[in-house]
C-alpha atoms as a PDB file:
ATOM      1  CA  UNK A   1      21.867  -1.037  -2.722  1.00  0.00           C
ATOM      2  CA  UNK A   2      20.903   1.308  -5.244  1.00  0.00           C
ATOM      3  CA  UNK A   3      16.935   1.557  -5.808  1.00  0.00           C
ATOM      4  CA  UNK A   4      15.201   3.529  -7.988  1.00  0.00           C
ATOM      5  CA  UNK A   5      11.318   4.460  -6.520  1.00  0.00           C
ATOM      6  CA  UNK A   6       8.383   6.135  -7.928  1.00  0.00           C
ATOM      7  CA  UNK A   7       5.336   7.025  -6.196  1.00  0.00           C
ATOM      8  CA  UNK A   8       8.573   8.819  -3.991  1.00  0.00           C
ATOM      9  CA  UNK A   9       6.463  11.725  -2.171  1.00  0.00           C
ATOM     10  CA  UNK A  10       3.050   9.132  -0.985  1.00  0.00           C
ATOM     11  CA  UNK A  11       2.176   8.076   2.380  1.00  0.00           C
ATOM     12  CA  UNK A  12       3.674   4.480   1.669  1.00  0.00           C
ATOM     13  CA  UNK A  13       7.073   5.993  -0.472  1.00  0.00           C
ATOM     14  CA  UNK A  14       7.841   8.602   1.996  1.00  0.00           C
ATOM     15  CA  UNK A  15       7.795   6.127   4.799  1.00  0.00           C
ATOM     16  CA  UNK A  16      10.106   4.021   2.936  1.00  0.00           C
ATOM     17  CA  UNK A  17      12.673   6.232   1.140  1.00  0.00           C
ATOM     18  CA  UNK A  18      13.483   7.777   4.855  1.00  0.00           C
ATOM     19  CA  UNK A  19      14.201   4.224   6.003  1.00  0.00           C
ATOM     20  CA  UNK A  20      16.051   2.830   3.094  1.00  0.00           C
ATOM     21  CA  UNK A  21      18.178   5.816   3.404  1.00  0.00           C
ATOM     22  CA  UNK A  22      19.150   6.180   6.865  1.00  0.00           C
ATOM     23  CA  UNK A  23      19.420   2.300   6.631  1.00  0.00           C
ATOM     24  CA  UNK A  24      22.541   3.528   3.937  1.00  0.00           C
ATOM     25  CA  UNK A  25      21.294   2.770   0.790  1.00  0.00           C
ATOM     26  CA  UNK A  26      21.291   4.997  -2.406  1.00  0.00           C
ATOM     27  CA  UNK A  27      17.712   6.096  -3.295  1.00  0.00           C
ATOM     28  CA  UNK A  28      16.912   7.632  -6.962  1.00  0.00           C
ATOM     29  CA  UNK A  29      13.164   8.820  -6.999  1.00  0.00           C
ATOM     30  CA  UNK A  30      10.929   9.842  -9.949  1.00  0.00           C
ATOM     31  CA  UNK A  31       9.819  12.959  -9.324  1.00  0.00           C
ATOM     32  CA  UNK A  32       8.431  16.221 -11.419  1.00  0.00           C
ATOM     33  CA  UNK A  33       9.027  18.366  -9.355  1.00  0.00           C
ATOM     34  CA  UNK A  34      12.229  17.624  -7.077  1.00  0.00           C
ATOM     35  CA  UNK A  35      12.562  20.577  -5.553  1.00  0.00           C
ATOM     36  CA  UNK A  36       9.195  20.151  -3.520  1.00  0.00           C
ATOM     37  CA  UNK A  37       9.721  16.516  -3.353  1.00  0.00           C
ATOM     38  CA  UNK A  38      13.154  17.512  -1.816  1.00  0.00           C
ATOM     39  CA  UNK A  39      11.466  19.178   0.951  1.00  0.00           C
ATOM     40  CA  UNK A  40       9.480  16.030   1.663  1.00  0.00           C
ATOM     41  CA  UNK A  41      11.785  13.360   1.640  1.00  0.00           C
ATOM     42  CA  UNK A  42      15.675  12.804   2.858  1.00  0.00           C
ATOM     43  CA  UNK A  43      17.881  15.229   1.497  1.00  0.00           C
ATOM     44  CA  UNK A  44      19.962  12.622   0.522  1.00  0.00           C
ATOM     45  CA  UNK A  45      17.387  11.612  -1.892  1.00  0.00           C
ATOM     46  CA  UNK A  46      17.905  11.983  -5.424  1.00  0.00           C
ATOM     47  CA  UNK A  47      15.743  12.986  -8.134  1.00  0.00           C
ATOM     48  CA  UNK A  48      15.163  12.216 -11.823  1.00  0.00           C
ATOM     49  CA  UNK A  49      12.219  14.172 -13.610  1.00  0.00           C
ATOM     50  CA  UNK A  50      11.122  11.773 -16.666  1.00  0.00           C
ATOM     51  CA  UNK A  51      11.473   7.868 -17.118  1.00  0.00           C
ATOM     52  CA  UNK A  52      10.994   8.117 -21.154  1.00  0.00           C
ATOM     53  CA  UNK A  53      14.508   9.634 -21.686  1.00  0.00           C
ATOM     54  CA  UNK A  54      16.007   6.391 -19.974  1.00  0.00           C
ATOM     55  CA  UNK A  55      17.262   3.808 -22.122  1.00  0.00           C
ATOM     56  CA  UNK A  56      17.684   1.334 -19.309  1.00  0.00           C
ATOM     57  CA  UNK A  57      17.945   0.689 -15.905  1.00  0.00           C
ATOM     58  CA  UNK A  58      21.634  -0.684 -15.291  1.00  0.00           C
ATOM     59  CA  UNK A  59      22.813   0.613 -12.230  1.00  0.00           C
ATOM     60  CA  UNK A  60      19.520   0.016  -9.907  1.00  0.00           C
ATOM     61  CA  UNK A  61      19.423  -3.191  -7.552  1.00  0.00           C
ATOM     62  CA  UNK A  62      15.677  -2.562  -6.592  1.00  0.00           C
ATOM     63  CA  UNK A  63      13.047  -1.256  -8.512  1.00  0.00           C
ATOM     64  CA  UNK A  64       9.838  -0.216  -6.404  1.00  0.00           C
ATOM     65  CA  UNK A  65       6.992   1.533  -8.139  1.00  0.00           C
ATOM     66  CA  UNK A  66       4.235   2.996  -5.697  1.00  0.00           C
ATOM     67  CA  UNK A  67       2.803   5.051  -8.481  1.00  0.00           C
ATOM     68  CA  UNK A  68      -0.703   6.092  -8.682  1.00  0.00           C
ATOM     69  CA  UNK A  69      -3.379   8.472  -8.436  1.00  0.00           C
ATOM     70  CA  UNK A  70      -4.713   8.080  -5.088  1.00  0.00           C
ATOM     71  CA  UNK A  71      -8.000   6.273  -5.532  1.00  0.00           C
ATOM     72  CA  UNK A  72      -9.896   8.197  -2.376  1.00  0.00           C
ATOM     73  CA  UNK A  73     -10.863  11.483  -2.841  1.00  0.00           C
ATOM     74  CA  UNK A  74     -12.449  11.862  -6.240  1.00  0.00           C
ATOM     75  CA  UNK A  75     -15.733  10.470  -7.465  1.00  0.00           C
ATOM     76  CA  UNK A  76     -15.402   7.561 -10.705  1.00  0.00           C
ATOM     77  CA  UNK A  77     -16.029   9.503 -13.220  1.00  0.00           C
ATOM     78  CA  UNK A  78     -15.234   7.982 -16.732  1.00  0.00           C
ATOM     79  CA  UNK A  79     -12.423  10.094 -16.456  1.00  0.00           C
ATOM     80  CA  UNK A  80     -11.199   9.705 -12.954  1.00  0.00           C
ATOM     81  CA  UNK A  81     -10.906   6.105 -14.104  1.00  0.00           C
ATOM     82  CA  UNK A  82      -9.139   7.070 -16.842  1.00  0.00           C
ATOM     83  CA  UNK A  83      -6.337   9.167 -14.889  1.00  0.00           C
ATOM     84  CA  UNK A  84      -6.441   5.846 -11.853  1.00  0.00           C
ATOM     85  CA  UNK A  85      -5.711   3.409 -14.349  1.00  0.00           C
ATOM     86  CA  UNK A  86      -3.182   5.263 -16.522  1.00  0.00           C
ATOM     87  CA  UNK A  87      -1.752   6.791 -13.946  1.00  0.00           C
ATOM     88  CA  UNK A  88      -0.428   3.305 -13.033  1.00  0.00           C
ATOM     89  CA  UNK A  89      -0.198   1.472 -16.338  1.00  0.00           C
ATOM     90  CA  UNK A  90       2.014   3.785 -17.936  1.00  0.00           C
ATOM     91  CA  UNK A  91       4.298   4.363 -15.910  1.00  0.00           C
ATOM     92  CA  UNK A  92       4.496   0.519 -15.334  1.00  0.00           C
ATOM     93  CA  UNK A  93       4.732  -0.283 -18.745  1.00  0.00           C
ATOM     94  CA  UNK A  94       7.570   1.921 -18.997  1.00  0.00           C
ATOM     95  CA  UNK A  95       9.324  -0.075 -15.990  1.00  0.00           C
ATOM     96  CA  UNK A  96       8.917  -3.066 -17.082  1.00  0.00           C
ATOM     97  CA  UNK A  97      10.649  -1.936 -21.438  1.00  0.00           C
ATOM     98  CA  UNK A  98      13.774  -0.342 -18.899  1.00  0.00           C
ATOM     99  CA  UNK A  99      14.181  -3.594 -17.014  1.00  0.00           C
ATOM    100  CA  UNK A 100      14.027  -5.821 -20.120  1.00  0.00           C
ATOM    101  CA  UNK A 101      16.312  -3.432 -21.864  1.00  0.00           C
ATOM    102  CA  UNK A 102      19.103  -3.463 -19.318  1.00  0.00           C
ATOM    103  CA  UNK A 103      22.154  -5.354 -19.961  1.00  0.00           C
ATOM    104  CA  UNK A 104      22.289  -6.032 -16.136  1.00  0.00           C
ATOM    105  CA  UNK A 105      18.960  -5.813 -14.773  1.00  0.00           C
ATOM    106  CA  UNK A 106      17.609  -5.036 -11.011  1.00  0.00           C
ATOM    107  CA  UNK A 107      17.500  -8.191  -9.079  1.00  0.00           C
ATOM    108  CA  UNK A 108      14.074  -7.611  -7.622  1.00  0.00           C
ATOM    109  CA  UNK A 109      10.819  -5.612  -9.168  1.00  0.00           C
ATOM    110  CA  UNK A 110       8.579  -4.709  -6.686  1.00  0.00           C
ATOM    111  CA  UNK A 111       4.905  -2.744  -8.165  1.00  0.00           C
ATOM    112  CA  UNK A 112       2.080  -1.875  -6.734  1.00  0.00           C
ATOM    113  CA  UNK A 113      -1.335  -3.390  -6.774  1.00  0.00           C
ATOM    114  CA  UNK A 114      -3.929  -3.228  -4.754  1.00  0.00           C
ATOM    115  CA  UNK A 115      -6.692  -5.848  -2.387  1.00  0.00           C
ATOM    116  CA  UNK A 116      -9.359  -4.070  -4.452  1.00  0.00           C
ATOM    117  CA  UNK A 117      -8.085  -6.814  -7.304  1.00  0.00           C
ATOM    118  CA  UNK A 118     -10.369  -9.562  -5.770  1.00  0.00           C
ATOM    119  CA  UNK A 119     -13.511  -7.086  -5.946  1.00  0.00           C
ATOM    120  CA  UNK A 120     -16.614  -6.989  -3.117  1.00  0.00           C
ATOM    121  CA  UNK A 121     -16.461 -10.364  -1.317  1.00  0.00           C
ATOM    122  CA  UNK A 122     -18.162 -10.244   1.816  1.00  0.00           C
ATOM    123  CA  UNK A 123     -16.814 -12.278   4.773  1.00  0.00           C
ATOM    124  CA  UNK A 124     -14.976 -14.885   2.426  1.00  0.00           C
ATOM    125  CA  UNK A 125     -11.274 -15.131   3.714  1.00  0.00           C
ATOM    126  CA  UNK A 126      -9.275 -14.193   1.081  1.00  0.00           C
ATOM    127  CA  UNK A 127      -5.302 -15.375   0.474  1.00  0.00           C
ATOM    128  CA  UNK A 128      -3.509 -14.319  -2.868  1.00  0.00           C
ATOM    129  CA  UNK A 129      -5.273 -17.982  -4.135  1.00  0.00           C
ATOM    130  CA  UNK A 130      -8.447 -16.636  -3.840  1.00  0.00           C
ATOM    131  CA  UNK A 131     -11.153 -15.509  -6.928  1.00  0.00           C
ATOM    132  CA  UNK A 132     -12.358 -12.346  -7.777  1.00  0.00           C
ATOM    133  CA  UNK A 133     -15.811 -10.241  -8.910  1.00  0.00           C
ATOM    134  CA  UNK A 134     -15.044  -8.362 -12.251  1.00  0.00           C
ATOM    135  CA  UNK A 135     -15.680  -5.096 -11.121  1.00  0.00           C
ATOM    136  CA  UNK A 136     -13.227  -1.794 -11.977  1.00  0.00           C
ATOM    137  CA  UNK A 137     -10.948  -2.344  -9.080  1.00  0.00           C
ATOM    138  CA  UNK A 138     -10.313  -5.540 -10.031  1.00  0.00           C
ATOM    139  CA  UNK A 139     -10.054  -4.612 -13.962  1.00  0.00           C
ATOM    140  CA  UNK A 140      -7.528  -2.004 -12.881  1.00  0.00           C
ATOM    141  CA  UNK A 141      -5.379  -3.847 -10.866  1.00  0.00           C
ATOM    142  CA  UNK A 142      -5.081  -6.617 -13.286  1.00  0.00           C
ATOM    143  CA  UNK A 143      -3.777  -5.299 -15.946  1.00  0.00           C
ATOM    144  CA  UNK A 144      -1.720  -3.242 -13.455  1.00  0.00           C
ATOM    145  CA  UNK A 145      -0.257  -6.547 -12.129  1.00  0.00           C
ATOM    146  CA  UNK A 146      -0.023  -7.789 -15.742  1.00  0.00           C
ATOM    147  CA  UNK A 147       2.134  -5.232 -16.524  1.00  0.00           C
ATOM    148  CA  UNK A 148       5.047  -5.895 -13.866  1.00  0.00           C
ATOM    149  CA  UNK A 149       5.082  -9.334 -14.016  1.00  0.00           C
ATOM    150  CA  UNK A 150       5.966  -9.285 -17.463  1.00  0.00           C
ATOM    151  CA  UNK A 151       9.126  -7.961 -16.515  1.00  0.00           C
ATOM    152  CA  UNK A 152       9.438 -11.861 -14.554  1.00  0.00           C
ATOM    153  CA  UNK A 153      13.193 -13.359 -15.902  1.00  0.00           C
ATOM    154  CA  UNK A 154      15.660 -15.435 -14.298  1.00  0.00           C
ATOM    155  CA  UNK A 155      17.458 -12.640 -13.935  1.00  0.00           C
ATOM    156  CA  UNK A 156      14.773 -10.212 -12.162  1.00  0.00           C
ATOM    157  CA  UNK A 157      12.035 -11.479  -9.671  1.00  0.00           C
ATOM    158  CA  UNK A 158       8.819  -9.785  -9.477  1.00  0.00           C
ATOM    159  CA  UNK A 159       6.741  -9.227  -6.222  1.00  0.00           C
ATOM    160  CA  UNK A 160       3.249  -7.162  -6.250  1.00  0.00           C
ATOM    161  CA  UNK A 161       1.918  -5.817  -2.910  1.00  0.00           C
ATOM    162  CA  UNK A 162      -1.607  -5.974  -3.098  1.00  0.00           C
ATOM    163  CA  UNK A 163      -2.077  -3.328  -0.324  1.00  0.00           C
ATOM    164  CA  UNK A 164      -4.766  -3.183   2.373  1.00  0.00           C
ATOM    165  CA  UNK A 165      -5.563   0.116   4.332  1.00  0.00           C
ATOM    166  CA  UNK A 166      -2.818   1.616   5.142  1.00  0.00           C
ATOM    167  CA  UNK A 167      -2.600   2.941   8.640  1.00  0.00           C
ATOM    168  CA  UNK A 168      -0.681   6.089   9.735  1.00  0.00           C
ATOM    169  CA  UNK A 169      -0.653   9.291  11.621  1.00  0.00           C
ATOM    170  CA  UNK A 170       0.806  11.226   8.342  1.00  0.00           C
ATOM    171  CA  UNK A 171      -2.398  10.945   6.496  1.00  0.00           C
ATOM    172  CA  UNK A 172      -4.202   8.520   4.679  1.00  0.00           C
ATOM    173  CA  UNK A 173      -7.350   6.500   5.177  1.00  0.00           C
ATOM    174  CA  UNK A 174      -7.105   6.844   9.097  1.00  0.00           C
ATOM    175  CA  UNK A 175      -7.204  10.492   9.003  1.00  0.00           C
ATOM    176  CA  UNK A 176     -10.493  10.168   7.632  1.00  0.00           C
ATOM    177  CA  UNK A 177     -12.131   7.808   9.399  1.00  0.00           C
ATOM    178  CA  UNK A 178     -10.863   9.847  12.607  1.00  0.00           C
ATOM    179  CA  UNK A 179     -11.927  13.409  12.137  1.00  0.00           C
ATOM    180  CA  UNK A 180     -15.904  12.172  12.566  1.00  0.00           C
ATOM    181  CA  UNK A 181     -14.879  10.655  16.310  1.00  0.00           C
ATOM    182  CA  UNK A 182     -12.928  13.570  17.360  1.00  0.00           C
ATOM    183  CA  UNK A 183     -15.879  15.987  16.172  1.00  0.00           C
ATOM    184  CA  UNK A 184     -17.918  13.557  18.496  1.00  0.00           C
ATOM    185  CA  UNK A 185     -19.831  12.703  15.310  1.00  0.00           C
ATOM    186  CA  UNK A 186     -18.157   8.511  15.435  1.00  0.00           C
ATOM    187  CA  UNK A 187     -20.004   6.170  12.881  1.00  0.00           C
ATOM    188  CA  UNK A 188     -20.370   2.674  11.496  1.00  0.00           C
ATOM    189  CA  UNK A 189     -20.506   2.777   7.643  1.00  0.00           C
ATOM    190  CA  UNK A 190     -22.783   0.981   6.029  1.00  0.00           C
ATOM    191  CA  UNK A 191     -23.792  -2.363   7.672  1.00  0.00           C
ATOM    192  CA  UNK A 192     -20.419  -2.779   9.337  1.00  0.00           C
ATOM    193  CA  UNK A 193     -20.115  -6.239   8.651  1.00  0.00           C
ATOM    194  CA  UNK A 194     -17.791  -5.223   5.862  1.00  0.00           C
ATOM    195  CA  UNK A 195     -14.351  -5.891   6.779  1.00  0.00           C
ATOM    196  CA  UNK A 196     -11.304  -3.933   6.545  1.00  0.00           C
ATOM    197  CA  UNK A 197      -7.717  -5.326   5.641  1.00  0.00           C
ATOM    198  CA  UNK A 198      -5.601  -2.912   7.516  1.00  0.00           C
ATOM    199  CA  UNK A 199      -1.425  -2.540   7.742  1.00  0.00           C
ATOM    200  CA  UNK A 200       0.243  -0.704   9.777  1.00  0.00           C
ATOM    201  CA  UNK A 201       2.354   1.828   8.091  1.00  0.00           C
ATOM    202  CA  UNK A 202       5.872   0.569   9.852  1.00  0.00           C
ATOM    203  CA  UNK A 203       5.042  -3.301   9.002  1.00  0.00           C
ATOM    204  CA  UNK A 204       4.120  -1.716   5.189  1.00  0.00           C
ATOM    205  CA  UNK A 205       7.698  -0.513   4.609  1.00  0.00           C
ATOM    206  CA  UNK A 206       9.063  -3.280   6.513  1.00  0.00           C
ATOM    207  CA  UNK A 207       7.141  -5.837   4.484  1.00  0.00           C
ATOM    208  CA  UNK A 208       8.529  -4.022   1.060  1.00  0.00           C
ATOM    209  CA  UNK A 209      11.895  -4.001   2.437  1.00  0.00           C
ATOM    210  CA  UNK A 210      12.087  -7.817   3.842  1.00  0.00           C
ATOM    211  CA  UNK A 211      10.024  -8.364   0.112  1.00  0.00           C
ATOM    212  CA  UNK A 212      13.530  -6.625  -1.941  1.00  0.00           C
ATOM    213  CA  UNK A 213      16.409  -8.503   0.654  1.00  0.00           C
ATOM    214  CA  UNK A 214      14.172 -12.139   0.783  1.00  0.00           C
ATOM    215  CA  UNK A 215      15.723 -13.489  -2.685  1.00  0.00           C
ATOM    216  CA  UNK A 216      13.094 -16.527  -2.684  1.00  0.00           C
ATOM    217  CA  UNK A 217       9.927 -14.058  -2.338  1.00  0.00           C
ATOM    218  CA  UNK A 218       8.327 -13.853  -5.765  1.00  0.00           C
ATOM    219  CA  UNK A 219       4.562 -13.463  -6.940  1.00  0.00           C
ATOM    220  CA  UNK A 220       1.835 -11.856  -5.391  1.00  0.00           C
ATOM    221  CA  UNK A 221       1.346 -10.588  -1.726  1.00  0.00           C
ATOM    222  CA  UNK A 222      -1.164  -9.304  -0.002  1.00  0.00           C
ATOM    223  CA  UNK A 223       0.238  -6.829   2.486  1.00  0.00           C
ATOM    224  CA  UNK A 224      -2.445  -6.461   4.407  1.00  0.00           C
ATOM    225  CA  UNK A 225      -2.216  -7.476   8.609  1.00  0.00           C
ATOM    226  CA  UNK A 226      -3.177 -11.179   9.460  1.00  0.00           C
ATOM    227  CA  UNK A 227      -6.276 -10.012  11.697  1.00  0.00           C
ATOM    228  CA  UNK A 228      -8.561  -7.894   9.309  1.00  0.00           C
ATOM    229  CA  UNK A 229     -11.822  -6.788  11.505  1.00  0.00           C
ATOM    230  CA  UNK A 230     -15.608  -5.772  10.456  1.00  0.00           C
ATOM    231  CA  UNK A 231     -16.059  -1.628  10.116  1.00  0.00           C
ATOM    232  CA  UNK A 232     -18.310  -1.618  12.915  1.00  0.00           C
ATOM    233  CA  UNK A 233     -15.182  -3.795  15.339  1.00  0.00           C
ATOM    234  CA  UNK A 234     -12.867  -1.159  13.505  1.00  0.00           C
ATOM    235  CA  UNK A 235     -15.044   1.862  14.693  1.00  0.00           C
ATOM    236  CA  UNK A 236     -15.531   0.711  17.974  1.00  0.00           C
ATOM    237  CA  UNK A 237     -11.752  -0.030  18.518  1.00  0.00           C
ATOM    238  CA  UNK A 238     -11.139   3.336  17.368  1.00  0.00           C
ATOM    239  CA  UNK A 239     -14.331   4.898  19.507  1.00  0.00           C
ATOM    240  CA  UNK A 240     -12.351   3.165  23.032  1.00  0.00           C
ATOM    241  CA  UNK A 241      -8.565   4.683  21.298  1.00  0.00           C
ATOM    242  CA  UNK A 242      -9.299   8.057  20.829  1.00  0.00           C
ATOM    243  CA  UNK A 243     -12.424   7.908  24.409  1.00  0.00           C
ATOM    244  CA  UNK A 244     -14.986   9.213  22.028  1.00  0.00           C
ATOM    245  CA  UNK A 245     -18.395   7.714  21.229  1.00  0.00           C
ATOM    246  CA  UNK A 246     -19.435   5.773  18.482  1.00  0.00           C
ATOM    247  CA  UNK A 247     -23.348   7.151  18.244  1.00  0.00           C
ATOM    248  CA  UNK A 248     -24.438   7.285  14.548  1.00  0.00           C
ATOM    249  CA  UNK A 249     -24.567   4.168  11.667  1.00  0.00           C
ATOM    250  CA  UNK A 250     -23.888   6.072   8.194  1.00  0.00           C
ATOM    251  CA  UNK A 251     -26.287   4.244   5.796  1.00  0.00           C
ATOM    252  CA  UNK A 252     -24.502   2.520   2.731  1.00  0.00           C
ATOM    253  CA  UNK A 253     -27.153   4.915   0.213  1.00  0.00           C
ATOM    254  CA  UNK A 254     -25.867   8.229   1.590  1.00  0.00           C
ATOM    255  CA  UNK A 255     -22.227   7.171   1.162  1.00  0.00           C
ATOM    256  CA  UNK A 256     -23.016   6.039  -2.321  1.00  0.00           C
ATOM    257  CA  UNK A 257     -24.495   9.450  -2.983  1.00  0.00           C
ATOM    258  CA  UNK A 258     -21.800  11.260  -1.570  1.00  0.00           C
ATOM    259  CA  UNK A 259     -19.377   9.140  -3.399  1.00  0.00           C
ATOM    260  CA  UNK A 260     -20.699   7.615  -6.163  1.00  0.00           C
ATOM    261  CA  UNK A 261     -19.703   4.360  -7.516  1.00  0.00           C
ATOM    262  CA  UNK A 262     -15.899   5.225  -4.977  1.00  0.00           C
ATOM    263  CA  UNK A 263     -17.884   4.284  -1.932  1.00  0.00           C
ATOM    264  CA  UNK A 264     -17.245   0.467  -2.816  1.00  0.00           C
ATOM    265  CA  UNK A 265     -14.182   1.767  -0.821  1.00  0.00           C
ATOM    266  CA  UNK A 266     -15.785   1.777   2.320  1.00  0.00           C
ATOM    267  CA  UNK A 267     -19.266   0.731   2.239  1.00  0.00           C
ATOM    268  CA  UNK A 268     -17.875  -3.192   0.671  1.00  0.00           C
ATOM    269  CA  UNK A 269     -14.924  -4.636   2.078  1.00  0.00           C
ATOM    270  CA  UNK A 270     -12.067  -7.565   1.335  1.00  0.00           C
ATOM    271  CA  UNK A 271     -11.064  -9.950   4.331  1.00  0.00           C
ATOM    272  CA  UNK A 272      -8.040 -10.474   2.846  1.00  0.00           C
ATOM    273  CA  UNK A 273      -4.789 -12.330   4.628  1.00  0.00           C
ATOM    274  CA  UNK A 274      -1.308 -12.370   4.051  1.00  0.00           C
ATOM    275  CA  UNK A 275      -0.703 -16.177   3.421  1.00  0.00           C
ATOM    276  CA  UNK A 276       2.499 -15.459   1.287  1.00  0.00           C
ATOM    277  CA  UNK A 277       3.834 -13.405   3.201  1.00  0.00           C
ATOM    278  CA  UNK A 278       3.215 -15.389   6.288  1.00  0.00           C
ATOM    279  CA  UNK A 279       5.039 -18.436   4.748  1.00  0.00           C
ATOM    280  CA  UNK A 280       7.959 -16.617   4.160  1.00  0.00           C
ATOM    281  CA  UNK A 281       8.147 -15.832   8.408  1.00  0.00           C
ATOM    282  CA  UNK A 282       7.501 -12.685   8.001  1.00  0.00           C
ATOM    283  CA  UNK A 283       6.964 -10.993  11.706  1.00  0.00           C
ATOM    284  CA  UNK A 284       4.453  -8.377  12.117  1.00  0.00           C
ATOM    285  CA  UNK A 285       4.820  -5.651  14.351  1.00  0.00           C
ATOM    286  CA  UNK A 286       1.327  -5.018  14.812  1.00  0.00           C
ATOM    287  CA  UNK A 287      -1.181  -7.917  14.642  1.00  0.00           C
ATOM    288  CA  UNK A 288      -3.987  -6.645  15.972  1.00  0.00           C
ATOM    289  CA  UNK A 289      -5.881  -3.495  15.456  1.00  0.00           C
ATOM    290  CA  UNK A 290      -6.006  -1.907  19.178  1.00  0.00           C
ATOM    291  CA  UNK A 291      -2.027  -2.403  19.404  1.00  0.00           C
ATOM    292  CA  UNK A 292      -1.557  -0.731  15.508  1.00  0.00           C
ATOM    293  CA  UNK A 293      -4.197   2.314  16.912  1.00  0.00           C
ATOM    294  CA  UNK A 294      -2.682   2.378  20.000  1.00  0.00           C
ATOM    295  CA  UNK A 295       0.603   3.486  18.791  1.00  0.00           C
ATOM    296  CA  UNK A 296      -0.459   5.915  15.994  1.00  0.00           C
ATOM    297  CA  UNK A 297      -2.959   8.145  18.079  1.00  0.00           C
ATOM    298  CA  UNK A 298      -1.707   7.648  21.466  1.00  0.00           C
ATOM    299  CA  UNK A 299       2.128   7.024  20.594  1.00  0.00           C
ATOM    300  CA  UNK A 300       2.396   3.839  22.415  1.00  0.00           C
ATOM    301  CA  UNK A 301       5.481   2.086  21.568  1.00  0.00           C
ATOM    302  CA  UNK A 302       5.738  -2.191  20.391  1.00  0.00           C
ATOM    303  CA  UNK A 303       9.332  -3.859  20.691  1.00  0.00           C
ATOM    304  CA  UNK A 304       8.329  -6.597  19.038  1.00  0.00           C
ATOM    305  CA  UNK A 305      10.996  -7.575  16.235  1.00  0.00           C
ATOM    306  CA  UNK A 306      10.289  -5.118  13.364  1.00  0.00           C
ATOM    307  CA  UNK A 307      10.815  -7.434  10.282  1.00  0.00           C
ATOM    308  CA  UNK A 308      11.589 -11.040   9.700  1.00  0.00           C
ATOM    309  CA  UNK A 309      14.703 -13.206  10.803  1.00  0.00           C
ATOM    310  CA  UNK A 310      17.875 -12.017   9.217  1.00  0.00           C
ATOM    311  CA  UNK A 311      16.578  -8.551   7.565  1.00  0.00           C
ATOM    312  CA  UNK A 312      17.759  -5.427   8.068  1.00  0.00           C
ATOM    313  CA  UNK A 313      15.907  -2.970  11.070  1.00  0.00           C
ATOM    314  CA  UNK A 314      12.311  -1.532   9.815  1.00  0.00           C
ATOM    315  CA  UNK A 315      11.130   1.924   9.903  1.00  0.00           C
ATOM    316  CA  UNK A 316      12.268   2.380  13.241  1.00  0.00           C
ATOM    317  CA  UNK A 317      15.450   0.604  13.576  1.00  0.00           C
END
């Protein structure tokens, strides 16, 4: 297949363009500046350095857009939320014109979104059904979601991954919640009742890959692991991984004044499932947290099947 990807050099898009390559398929990323991108990814990647030049996209089988300012690391400022929400409407929006302007369009749009859409909500289980709080995650992923479906046609099917935390030795969200255990300094944040909705970073790209080959998935997904667990069952899981000690509980107001309004991130949680995903027999690799830690931080290795009946091999295939 030929895809075209943006979001190329992320934790999630590096994963995946190494697959989809060695897997044989022809990868086109967006990318300004390919030659450090280059040194990232596959060097049988190719680059293209501007989307507004493009009058179409004829050609491309598979659109997959993982762009985005990464939402950790900065506090909201008005700004910030400026860059986080243009960063991924723009670009979208300029998707979405390329696909409707293509005399032959890609079979299968799949964009970014994220669990943050349904807001703060506790302990309630959450499926891709499920309400939401108005609060800016949600406000940013909906009109980020608005924006790809419009590209929806009987000719092109559209499929958002509302993401969880993504899991992975590379980087990320687990990087950070490590460093404080391997200083000896391991904490609960906030209450800990909070849950996280955690993916493994294999069953991520194999979930967007089994996502572009399934021809009846459509709609939203949450690609988040069917077993999400409360901070404080995450931090002791990681506490027994790693043999270090869980001591301190990192009160929800210090976070919030380290963070500002970000630490929603952390401090409030989604217990979200992957029902759609699920009903299309999707197999995870990793189910369950311990198994997922297991074989990022001590390289323990799962043979479970790595994607669904009849798909291609995952990330490690």
């Amino acid at each position: 297949m030929h895809i075209f990807i943006t979001g190329g050099t992320g934790l999630i898009g590096t994963a995946l363009i190494k697959t989809l390559i060695r897997q044989g398929h022809d990868v086109m990323v967006l990318s300004r500046n390919p030659l450090k991108a280059e040194k990232k990814l596959d060097k049988q990647a190719k680059f293209c350095t501007s989307i507004q030049a493009m009058k179409s996209l004829d050609g491309y089988d598979a659109v997959i857009n993982l762009a985005g300012e990464p939402i950790i690391g900065k506090r909201w400022t008005k700004k910030q939320k400026e860059r986080l929400c243009n960063s991924r409407w723009s670009i979208t929006r300029r998707l979405t014109e390329l696909i409707k302007a293509s005399d032959i369009p890609p079979k299968v749009f799949i964009s970014g979104s994220a669990i943050g859409y349904y807001g703060a909500q506790d302990n309630s289980i959450l499926t891709e059904k499920s309400g939401f709080n108005d609060e800016f995650t949600h406000r940013l992923c909906k009109k980020w979601e608005e924006l790809a479906l419009a590209a929806q046609s009987n000719r092109t099917r559209v499929c958002i991954s509302r993401t969880g935390v993504v899991l992975s030795k590379e980087g990320g969200m687990l990087s950070i919640l490590t460093l404080p255990f391997r200083l000896g300094l391991g904490c609960t944040l906030g209450k800990g009742t909070q849950y996280i909705s955690w993916i493994h970073i294999q069953d991520m790209v194999n979930a967007i890959i089994y996502l572009m080959d399934m021809p009846e998935a459509r709609g939203i997904f949450n690609l988040t692991a069917p077993n999400p667990v409360t901070n404080k069952r995450f931090s002791n899981i990681l506490s027994a991984t790693l043999y270090r000690p869980r001591i301190f509980r990192m009160p929800a107001f210090i976070m919030k004044l380290v963070m500002g309004e970000a630490a929603t991130m952390v401090v409030d949680g989604q217990r979200a499932i992957p029902q759609h995903l699920t009903d299309l027999h999707y197999r995870f690799t990793f189910e369950h947290l311990d198994e997922a830690l297991s074989a990022l931080l001590k390289g323990r290795k799962y043979k479970k099947q790595l994607v669904g009946s009849g798909s291609p091999k995952g990330i490690n295939g």
